[in-house]
PDB file of N, CA and C in Angstrom:
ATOM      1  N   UNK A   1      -5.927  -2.752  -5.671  1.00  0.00           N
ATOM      2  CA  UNK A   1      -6.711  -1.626  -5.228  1.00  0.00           C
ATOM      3  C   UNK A   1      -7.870  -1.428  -6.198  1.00  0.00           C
ATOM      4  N   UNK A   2      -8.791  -0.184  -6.150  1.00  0.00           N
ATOM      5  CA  UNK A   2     -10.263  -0.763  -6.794  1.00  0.00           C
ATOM      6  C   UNK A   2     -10.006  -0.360  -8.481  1.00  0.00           C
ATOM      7  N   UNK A   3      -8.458   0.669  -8.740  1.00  0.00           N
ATOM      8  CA  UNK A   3      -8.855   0.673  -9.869  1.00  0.00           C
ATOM      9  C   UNK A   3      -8.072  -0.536 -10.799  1.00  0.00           C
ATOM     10  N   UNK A   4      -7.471  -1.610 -10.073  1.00  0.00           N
ATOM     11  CA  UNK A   4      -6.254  -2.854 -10.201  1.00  0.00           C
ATOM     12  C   UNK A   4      -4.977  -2.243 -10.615  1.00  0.00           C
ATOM     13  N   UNK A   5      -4.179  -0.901 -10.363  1.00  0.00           N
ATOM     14  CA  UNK A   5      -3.276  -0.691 -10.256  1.00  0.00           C
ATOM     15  C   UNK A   5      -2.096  -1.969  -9.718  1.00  0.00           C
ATOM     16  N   UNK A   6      -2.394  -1.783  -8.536  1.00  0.00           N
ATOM     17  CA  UNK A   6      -1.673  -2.941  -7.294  1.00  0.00           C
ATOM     18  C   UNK A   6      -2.568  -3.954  -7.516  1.00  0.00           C
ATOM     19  N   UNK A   7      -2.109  -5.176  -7.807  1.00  0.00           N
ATOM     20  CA  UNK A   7      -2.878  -6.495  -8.195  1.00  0.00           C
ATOM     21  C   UNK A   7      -2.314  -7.714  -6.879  1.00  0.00           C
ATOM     22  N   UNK A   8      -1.157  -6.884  -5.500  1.00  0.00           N
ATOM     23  CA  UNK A   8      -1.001  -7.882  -4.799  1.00  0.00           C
ATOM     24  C   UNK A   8      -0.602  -6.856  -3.282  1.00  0.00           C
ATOM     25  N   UNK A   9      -1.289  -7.729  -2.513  1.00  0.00           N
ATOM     26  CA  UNK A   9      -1.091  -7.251  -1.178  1.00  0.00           C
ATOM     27  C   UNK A   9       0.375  -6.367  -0.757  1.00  0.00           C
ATOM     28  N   UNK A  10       1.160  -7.377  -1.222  1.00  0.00           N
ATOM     29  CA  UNK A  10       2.649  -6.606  -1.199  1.00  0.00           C
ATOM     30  C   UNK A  10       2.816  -5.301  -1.852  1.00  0.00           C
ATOM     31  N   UNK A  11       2.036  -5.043  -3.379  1.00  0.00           N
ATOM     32  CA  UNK A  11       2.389  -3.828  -3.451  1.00  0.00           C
ATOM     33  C   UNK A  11       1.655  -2.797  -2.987  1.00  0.00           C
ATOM     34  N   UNK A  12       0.320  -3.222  -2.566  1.00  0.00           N
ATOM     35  CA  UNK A  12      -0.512  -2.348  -1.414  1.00  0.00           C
ATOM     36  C   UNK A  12       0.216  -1.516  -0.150  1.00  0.00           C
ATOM     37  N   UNK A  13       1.021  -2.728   0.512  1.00  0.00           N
ATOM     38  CA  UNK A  13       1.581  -1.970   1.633  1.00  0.00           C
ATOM     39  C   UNK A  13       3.072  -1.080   1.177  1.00  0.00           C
ATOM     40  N   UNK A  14       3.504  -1.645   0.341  1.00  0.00           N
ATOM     41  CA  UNK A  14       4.486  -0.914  -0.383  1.00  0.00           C
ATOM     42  C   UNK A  14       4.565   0.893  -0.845  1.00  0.00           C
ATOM     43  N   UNK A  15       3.163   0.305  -1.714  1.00  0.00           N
ATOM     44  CA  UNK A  15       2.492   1.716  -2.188  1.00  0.00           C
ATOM     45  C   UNK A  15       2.494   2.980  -0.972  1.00  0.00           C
ATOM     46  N   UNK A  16       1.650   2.225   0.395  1.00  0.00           N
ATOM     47  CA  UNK A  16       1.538   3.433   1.430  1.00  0.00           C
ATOM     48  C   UNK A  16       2.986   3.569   2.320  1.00  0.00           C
ATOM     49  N   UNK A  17       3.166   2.188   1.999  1.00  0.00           N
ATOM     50  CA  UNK A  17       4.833   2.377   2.845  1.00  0.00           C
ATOM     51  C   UNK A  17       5.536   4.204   2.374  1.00  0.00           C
ATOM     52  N   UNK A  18       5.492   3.987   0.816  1.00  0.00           N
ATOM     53  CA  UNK A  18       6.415   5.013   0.414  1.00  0.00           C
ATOM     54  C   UNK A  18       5.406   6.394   0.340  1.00  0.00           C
ATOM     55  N   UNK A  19       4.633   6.540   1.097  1.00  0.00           N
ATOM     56  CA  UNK A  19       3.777   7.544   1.180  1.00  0.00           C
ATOM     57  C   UNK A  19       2.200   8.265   0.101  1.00  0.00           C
ATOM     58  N   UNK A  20       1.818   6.813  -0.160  1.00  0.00           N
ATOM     59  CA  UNK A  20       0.943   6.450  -1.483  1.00  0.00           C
ATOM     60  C   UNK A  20       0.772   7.148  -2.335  1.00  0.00           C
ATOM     61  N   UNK A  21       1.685   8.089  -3.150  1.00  0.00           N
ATOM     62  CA  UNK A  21       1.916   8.738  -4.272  1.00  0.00           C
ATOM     63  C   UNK A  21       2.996   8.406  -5.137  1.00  0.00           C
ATOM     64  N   UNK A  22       3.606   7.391  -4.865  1.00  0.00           N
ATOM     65  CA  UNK A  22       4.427   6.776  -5.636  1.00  0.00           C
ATOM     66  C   UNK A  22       4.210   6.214  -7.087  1.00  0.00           C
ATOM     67  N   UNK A  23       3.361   6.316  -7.427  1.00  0.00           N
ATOM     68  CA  UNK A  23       2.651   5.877  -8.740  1.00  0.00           C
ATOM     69  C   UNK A  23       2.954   7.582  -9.659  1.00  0.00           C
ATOM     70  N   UNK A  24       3.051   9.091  -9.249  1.00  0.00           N
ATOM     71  CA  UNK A  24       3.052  10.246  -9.585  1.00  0.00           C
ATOM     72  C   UNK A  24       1.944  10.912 -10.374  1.00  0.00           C
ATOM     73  N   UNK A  25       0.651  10.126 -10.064  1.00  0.00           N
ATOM     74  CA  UNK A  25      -0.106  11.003 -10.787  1.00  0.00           C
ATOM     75  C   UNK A  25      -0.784  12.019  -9.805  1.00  0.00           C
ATOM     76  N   UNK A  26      -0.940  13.257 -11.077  1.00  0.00           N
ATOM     77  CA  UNK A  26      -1.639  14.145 -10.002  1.00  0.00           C
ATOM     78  C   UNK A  26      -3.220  13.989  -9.806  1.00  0.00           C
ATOM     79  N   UNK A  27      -3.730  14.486  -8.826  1.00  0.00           N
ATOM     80  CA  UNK A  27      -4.954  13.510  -8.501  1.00  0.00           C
ATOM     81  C   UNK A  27      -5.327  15.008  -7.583  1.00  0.00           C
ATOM     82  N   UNK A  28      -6.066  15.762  -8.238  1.00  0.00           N
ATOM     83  CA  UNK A  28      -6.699  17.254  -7.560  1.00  0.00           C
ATOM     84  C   UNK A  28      -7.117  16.856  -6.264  1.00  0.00           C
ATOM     85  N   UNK A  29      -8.006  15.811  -6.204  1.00  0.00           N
ATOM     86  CA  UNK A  29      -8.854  15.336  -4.892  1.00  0.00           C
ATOM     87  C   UNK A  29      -8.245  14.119  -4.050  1.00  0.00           C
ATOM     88  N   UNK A  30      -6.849  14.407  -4.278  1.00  0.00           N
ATOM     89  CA  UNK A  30      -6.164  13.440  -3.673  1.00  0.00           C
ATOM     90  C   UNK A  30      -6.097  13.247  -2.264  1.00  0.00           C
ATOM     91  N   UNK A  31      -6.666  12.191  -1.298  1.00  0.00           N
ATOM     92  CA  UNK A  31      -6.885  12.110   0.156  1.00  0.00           C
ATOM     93  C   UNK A  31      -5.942  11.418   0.743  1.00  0.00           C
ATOM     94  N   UNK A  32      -4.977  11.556   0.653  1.00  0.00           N
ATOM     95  CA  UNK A  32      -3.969  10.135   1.140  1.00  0.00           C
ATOM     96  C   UNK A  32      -3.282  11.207   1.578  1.00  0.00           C
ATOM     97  N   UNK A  33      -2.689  11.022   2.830  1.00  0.00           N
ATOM     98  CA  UNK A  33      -0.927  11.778   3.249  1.00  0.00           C
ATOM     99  C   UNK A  33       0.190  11.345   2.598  1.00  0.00           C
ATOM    100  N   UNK A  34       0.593  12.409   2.281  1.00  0.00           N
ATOM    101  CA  UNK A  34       1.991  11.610   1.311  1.00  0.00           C
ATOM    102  C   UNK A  34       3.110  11.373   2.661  1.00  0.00           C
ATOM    103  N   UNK A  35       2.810  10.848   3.782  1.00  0.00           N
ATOM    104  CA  UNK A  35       3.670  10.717   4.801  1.00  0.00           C
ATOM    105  C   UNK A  35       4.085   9.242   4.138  1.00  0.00           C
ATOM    106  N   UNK A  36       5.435   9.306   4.476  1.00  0.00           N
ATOM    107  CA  UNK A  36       5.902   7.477   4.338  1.00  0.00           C
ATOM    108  C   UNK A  36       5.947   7.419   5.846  1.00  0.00           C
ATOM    109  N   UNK A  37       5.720   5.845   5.912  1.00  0.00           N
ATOM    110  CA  UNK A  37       5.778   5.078   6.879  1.00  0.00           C
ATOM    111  C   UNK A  37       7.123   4.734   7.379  1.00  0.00           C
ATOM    112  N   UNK A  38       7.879   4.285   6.544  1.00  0.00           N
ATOM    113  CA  UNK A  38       9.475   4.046   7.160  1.00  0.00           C
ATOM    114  C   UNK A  38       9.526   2.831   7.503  1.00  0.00           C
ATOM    115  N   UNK A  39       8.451   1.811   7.082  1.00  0.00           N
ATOM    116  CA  UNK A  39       8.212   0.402   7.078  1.00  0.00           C
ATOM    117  C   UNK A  39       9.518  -0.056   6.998  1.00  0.00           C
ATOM    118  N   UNK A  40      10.432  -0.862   7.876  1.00  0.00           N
ATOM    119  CA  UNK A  40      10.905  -1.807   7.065  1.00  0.00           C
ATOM    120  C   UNK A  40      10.593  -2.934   6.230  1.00  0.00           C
ATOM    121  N   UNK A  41      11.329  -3.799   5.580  1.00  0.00           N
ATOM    122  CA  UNK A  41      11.259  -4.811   4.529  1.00  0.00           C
ATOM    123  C   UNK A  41      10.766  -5.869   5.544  1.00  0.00           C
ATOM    124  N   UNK A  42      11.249  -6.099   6.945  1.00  0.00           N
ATOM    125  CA  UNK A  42      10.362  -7.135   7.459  1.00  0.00           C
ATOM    126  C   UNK A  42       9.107  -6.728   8.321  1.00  0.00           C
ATOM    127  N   UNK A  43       9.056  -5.373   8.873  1.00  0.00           N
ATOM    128  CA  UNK A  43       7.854  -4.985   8.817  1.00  0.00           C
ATOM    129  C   UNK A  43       6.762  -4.960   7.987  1.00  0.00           C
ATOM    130  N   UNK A  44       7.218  -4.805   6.529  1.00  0.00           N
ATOM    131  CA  UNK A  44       5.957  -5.226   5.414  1.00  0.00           C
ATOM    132  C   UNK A  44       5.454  -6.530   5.297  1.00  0.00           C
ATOM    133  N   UNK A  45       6.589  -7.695   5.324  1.00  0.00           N
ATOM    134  CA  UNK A  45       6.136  -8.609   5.206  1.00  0.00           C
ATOM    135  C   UNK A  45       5.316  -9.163   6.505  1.00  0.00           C
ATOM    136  N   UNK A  46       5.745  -8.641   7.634  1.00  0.00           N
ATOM    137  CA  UNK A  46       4.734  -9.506   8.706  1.00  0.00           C
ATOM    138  C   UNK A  46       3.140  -8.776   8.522  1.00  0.00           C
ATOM    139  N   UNK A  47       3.372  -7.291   7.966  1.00  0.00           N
ATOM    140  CA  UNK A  47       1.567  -7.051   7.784  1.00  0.00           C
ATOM    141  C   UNK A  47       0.841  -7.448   7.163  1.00  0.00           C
ATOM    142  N   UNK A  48       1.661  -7.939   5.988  1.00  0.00           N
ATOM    143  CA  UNK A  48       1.055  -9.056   4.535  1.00  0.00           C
ATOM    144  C   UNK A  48       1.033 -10.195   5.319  1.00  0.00           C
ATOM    145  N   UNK A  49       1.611 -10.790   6.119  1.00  0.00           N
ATOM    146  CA  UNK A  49       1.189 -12.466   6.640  1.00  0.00           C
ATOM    147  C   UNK A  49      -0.201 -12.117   7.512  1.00  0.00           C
ATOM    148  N   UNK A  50       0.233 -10.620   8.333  1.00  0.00           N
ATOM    149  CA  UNK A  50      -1.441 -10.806   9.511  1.00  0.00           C
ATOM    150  C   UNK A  50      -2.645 -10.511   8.667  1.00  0.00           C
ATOM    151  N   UNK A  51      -2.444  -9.305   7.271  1.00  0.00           N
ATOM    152  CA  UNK A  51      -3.442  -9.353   6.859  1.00  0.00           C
ATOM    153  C   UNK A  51      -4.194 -10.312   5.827  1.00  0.00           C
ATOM    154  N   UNK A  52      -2.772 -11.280   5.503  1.00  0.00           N
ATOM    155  CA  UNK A  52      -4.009 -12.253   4.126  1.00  0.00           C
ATOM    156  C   UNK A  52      -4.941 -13.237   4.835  1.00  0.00           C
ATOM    157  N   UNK A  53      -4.592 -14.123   6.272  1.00  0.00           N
ATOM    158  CA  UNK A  53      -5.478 -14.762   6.585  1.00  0.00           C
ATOM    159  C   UNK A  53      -6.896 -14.061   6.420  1.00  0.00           C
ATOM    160  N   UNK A  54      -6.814 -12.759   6.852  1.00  0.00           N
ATOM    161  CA  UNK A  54      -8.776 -11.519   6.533  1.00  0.00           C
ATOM    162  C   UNK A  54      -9.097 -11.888   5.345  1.00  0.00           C
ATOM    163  N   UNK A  55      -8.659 -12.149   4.300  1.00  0.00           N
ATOM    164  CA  UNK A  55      -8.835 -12.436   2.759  1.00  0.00           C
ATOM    165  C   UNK A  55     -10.203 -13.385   2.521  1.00  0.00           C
ATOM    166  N   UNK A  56     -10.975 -12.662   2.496  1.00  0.00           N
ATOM    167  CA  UNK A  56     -12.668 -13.555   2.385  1.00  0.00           C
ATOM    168  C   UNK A  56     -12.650 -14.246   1.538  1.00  0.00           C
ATOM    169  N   UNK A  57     -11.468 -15.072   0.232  1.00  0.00           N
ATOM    170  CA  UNK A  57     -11.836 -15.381  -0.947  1.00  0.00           C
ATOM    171  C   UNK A  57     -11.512 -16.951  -0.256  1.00  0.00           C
TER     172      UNK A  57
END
């Protein structure tokens, strides 16, 4: 993510999986829903397979 917290796709979707405050800092201007997703474990992984082919590198 842009500040390299999460350095891999997996923990990207992870992060919002669990409602992207999982890291606990407080963050005044914080824009994210702390809703979790309820992803399962193979639901994460098939969004990490559709999204790395997008990977411009």
């Amino acid at each position: 993510m842009h500040n390299g917290v999460l350095t891999t796709l997996k923990q990207v979707v992870d992060f919002y999986n669990k409602g992207g405050t999982r890291l606990g800092f407080k963050i005044d201007n914080q824009t994210l829903p702390s809703d979790k997703l309820n992803l399962t474990e193979k639901e994460s992984d098939e969004i990490v397979v559709f999204i790395k082919p997008l990977d411009s590198k």
